[in-house]
C-alpha atoms as a PDB file:
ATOM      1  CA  UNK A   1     -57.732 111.748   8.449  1.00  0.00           C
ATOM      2  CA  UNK A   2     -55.728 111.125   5.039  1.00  0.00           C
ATOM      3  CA  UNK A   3     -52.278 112.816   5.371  1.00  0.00           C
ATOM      4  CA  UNK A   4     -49.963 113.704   2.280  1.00  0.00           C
ATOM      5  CA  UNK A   5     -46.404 112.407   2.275  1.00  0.00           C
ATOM      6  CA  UNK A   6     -43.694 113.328   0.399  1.00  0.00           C
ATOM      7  CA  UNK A   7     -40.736 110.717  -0.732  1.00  0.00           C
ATOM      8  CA  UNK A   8     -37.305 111.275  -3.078  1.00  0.00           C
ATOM      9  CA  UNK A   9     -37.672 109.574  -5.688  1.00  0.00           C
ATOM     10  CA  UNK A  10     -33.760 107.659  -6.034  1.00  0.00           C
ATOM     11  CA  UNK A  11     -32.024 108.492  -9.029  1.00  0.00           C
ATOM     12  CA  UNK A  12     -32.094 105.471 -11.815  1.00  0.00           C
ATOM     13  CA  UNK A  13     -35.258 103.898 -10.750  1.00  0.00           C
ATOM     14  CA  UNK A  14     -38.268 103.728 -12.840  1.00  0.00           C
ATOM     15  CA  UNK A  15     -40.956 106.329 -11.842  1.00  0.00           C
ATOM     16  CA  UNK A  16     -43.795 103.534 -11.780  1.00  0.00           C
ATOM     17  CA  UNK A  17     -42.074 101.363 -10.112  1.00  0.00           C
ATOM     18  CA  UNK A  18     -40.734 103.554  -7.397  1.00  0.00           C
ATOM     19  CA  UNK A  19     -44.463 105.039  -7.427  1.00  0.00           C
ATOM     20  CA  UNK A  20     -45.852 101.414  -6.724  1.00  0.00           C
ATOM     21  CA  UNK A  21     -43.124 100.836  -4.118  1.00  0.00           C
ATOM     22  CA  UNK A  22     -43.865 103.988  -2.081  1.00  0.00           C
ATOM     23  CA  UNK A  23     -47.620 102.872  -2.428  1.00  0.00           C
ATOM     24  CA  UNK A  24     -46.784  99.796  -0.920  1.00  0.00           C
ATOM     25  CA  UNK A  25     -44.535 100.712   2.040  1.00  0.00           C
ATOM     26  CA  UNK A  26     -47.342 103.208   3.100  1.00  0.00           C
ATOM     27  CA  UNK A  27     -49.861 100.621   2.481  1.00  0.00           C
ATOM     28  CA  UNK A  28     -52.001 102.594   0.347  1.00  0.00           C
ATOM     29  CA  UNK A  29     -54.770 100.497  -1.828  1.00  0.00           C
ATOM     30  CA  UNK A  30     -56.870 104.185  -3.244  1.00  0.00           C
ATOM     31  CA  UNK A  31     -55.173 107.156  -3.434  1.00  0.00           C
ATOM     32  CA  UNK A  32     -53.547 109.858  -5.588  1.00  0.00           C
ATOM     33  CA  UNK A  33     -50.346 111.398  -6.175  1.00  0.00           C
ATOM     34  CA  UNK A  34     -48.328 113.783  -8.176  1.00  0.00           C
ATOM     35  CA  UNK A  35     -44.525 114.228  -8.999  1.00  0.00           C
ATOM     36  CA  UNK A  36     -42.073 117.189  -9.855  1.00  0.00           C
ATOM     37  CA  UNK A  37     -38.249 116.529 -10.994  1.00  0.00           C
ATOM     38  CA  UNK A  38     -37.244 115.170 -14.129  1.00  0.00           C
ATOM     39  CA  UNK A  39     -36.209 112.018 -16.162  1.00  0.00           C
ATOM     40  CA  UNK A  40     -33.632 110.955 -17.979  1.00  0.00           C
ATOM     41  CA  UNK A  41     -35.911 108.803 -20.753  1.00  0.00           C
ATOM     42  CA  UNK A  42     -39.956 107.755 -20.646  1.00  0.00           C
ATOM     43  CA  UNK A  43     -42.166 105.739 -22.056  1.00  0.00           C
ATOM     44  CA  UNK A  44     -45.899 106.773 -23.198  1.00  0.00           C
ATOM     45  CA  UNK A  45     -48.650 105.450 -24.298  1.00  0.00           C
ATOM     46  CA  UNK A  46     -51.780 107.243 -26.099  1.00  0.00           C
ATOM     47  CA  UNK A  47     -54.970 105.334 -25.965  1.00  0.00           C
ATOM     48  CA  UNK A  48     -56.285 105.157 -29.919  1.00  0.00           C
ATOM     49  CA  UNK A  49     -59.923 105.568 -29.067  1.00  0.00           C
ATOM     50  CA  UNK A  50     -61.116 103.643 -32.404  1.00  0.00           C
ATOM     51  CA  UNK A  51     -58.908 100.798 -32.117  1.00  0.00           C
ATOM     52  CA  UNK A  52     -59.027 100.541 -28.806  1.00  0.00           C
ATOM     53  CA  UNK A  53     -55.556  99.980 -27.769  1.00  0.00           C
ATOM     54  CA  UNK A  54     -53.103 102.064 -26.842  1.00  0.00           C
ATOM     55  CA  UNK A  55     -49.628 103.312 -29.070  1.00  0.00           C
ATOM     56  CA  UNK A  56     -46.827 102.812 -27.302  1.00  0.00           C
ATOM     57  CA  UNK A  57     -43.360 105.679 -27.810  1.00  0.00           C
ATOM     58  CA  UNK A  58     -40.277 105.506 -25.370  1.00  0.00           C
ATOM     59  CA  UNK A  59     -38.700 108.967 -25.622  1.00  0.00           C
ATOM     60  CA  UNK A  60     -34.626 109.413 -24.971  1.00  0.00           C
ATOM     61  CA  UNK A  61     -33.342 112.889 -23.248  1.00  0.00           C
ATOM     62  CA  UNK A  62     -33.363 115.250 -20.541  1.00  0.00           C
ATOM     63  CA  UNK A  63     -37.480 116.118 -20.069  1.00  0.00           C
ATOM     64  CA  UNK A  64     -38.499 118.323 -16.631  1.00  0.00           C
ATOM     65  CA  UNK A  65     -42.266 116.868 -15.291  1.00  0.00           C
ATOM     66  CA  UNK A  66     -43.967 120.009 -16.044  1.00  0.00           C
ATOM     67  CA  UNK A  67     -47.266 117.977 -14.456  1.00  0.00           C
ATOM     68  CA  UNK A  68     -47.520 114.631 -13.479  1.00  0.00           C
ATOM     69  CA  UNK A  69     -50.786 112.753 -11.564  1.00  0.00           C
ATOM     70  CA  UNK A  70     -52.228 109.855 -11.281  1.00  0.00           C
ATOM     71  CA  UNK A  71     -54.595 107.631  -8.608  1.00  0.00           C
ATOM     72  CA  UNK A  72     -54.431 104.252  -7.212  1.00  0.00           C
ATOM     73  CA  UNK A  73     -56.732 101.633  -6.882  1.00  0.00           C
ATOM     74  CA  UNK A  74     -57.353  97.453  -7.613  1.00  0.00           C
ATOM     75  CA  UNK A  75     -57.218  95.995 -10.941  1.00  0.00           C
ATOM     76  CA  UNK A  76     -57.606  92.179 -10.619  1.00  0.00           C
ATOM     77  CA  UNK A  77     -56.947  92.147  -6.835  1.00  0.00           C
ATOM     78  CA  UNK A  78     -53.796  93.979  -7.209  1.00  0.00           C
ATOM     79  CA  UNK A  79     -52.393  97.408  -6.372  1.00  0.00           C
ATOM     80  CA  UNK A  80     -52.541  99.606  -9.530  1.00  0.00           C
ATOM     81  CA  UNK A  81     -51.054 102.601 -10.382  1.00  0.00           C
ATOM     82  CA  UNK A  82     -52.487 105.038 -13.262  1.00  0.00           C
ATOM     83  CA  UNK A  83     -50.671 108.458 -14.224  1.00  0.00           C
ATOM     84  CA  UNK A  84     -50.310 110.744 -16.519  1.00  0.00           C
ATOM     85  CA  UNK A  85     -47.287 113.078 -17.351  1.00  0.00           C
ATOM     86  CA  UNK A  86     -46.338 116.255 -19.340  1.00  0.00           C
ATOM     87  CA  UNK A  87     -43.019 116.992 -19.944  1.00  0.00           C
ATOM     88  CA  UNK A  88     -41.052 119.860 -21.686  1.00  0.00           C
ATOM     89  CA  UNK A  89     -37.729 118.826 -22.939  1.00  0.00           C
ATOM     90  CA  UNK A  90     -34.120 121.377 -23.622  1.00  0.00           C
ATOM     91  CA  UNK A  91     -36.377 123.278 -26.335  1.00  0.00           C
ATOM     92  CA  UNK A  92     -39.286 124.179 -24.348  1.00  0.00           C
ATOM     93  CA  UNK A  93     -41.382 121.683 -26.476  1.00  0.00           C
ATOM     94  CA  UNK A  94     -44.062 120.000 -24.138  1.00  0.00           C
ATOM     95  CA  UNK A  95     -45.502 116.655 -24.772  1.00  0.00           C
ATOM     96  CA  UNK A  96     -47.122 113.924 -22.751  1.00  0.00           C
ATOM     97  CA  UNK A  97     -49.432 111.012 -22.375  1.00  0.00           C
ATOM     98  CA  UNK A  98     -50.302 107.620 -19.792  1.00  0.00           C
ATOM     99  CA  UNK A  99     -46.824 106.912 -18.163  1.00  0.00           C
ATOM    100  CA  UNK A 100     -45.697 103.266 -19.365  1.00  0.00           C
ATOM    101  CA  UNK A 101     -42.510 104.052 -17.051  1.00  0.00           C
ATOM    102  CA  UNK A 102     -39.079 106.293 -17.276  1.00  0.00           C
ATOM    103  CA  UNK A 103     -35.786 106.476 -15.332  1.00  0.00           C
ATOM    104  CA  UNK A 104     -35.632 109.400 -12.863  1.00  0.00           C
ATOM    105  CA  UNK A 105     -33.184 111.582 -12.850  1.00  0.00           C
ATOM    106  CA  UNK A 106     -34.353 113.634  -9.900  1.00  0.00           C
ATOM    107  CA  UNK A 107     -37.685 113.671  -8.507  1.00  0.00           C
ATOM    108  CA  UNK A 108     -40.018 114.265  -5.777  1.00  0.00           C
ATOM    109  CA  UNK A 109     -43.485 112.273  -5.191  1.00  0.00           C
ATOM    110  CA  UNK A 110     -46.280 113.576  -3.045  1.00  0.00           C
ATOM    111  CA  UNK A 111     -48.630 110.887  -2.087  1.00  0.00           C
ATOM    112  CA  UNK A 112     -51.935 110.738  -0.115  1.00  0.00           C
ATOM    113  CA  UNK A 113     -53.918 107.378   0.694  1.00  0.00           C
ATOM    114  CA  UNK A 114     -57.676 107.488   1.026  1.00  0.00           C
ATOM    115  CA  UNK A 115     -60.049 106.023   3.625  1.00  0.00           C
ATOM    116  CA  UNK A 116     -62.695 103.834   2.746  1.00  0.00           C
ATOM    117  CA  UNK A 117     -62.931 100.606   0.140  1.00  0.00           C
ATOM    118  CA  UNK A 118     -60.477 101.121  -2.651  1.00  0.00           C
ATOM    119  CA  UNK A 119     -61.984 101.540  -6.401  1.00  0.00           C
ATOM    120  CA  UNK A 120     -62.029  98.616  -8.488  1.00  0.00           C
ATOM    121  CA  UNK A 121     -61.001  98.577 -11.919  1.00  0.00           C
ATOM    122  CA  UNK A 122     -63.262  96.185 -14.335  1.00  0.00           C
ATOM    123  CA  UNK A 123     -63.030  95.928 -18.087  1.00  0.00           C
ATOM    124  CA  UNK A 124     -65.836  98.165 -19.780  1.00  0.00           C
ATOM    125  CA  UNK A 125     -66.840  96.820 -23.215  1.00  0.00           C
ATOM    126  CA  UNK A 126     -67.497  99.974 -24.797  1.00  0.00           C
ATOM    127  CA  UNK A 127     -64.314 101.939 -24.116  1.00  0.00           C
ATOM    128  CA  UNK A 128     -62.160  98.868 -23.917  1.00  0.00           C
ATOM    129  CA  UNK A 129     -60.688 100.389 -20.995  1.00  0.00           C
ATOM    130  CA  UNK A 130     -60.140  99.128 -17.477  1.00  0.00           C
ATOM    131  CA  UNK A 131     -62.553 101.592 -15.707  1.00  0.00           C
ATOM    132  CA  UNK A 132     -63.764 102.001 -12.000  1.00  0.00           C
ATOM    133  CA  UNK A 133     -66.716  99.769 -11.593  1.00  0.00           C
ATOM    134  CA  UNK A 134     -69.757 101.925  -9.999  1.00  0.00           C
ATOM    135  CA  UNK A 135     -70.956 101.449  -6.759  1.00  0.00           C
END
């Protein structure tokens, strides 16, 4: 049976990377997670739905993860990671979007890997997304 596990997130590292590592050490190919702490600067991306591609906005400051989730699964053979954050900054303004990446200030990652065949990510023509493929 799945277990969670929780890992500190080190101060100065980039939340996807250190997301990916952690994925990696625990050997974990479909999964989810979430995080709580906070980061010292971000980078977001919102997904322009006409267009098709997504607009990209780093963001400098002190900002506390009010929620943060995501999943894992394989995108071209490959671990991938996919999250999403909201984060309130020194004014109580919240704001969020798909996590690019961000340094950590302090922060705390509960994972949990997933039995089974991992999903696979395949490029879907109409959203111009990189969606799981059905079974």
């Amino acid at each position: 049976m799945p277990e969670m596990v929780m890992v500190g997130l080190q101060h100065g590292s980039d939340i996807m990377e250190a997301i990916r590592d952690a994925a990696a050490d625990l050997s974990i190919y479909a999964g989810f997670f979430s995080v709580i702490g906070a980061l010292s600067s971000v980078d977001l991306a919102y997904y322009d739905q006409k267009e098709k591609v997504y607009r990209q906005r780093s963001f400098e400051g002190d900002f506390e993860i009010a929620s943060c989730t995501g999943n894992i699964s394989l995108k071209d053979g490959q671990r991938f990671v996919h999250a999403h954050i909201a984060l309130a900054d020194k004014n109580y303004n919240l704001f969020g979007g798909h996590l690019l990446g961000g340094r950590v200030f302090a922060a705390e990652l509960h994972i949990m890997g997933l039995e089974g065949e991992p999903p696979v990510r395949e490029y879907d023509p109409v959203t111009g997304l990189f969606l799981w493929r059905r079974s």
